[in-house]
C-alpha atoms as a PDB file:
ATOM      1  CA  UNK A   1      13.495  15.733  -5.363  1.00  0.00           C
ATOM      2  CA  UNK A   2      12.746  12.036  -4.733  1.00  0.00           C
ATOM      3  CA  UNK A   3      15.313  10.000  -6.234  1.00  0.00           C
ATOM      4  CA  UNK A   4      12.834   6.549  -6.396  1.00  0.00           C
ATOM      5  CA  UNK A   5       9.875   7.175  -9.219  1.00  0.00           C
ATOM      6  CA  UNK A   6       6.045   6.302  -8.677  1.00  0.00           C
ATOM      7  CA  UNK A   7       6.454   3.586 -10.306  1.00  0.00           C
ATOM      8  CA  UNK A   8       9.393   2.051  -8.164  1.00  0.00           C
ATOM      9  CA  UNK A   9       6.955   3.302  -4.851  1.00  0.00           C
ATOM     10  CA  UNK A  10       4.122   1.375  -6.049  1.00  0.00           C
ATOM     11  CA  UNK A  11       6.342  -2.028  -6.636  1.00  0.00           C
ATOM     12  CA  UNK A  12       7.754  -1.826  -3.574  1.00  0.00           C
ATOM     13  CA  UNK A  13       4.107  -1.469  -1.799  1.00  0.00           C
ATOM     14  CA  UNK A  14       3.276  -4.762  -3.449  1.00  0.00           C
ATOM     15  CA  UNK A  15       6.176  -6.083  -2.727  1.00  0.00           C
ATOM     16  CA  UNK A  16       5.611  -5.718   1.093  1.00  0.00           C
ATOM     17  CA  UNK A  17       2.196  -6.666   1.492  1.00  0.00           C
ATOM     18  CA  UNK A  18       2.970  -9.690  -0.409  1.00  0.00           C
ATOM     19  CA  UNK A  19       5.984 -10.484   1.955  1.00  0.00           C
ATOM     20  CA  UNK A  20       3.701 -10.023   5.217  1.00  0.00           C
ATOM     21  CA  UNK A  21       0.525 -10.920   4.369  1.00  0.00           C
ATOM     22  CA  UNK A  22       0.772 -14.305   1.799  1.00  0.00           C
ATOM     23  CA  UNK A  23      -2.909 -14.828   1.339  1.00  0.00           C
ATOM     24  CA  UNK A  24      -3.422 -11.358   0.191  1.00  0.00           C
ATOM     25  CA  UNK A  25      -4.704 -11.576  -3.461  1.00  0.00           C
ATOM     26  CA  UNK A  26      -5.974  -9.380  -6.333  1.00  0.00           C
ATOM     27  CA  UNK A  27      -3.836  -6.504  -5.070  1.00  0.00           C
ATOM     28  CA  UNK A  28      -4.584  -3.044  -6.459  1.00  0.00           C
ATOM     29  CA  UNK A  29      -3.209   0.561  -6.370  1.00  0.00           C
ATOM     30  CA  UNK A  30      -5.948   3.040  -5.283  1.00  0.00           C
ATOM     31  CA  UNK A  31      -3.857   5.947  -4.475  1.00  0.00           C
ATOM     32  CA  UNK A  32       0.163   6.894  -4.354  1.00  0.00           C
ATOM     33  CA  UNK A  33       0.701  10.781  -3.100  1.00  0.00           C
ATOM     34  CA  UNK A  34       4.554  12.023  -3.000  1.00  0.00           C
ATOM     35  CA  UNK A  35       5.118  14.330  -0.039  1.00  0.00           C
ATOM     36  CA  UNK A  36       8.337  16.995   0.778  1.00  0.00           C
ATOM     37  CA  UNK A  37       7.497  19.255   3.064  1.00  0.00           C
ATOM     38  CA  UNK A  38       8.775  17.620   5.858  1.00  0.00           C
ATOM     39  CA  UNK A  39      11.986  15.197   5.535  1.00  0.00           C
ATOM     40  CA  UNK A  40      12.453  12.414   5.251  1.00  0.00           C
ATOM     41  CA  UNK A  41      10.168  13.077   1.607  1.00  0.00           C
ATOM     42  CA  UNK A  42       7.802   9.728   1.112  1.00  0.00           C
ATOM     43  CA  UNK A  43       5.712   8.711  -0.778  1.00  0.00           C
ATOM     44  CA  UNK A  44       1.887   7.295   0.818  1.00  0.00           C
ATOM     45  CA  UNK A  45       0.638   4.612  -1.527  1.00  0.00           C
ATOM     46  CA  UNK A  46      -2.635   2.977  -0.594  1.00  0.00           C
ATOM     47  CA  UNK A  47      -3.255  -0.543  -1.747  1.00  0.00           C
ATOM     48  CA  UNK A  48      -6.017  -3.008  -1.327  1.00  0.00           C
ATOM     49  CA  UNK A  49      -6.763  -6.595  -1.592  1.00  0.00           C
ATOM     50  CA  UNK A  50      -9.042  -9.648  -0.866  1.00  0.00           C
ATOM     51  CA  UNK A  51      -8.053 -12.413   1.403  1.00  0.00           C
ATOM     52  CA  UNK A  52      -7.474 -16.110  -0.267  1.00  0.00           C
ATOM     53  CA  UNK A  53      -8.244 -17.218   3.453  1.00  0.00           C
ATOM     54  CA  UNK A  54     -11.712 -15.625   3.612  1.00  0.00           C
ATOM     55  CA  UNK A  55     -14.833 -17.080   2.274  1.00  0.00           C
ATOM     56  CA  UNK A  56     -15.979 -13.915   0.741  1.00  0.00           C
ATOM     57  CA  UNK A  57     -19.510 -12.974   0.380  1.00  0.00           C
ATOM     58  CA  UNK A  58     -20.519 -11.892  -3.254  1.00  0.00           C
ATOM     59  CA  UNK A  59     -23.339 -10.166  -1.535  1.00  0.00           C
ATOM     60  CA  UNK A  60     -20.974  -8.006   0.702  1.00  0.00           C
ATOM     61  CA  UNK A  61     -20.246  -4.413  -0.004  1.00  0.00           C
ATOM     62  CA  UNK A  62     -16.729  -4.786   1.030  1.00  0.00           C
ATOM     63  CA  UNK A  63     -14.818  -7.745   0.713  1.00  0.00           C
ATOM     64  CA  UNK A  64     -11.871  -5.255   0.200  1.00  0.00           C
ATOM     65  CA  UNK A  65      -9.143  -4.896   2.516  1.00  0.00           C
ATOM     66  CA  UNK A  66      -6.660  -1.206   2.630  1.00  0.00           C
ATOM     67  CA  UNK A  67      -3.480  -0.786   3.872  1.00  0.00           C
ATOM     68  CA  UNK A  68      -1.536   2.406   3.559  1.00  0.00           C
ATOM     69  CA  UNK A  69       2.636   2.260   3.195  1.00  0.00           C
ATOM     70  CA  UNK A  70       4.685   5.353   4.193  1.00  0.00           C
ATOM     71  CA  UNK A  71       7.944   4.878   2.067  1.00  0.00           C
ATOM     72  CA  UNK A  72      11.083   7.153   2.070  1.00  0.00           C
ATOM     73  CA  UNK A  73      11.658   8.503  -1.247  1.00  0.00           C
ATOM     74  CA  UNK A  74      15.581   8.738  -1.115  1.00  0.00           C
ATOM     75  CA  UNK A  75      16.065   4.797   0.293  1.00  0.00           C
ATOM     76  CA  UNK A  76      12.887   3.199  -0.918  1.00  0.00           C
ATOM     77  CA  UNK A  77      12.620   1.529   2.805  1.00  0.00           C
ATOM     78  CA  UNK A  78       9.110   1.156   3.872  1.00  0.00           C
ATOM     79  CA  UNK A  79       8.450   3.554   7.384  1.00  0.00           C
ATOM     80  CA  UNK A  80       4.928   2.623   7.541  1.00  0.00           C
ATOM     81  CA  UNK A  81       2.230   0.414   7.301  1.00  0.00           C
ATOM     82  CA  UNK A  82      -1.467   1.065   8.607  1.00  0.00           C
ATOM     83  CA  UNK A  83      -4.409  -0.066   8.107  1.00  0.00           C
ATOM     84  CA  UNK A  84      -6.833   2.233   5.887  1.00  0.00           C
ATOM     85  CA  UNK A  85     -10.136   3.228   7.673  1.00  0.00           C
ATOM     86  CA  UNK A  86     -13.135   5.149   5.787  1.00  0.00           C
ATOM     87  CA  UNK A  87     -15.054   7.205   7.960  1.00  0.00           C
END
């Protein structure tokens, strides 16, 4: 059983990207998913953002950016960060 709770995985998520990406702005949660079948458990949480750097495009489908966090459940440290691709 995961000692940190979805909404402590979430915080830290936005806590992270904030930290490593500064211009990242209107940050939202998309997805969390708690896994334990393999230790260390984690929880995935999926976030995405716009850029304060870009000029964005009103007209563009996807001015959104995803990134993905892999964080261990028992320590809250963040394992993992990737980029989120649709196919």
């Amino acid at each position: 059983m995961a000692n940190l709770k979805v909404q402590e995985a979430s915080k830290i998520a936005m806590d992270y990207l904030a930290l490593l990406t500064p211009s990242a702005d209107r940050i939202l949660l998309e997805e969390i998913e708690y896994y334990d079948d393999s230790p260390p458990e984690r929880w995935l949480v999926t976030l995405s953002f716009t850029s304060k750097d870009l000029d964005e495009n009103p007209f563009s489908l996807n001015t959104r950016k995803y990134k993905i966090f892999v964080i261990n459940a028992h320590s809250g440290d963040v394992l993992s960060m990737k980029i989120r691709e649709f196919k």
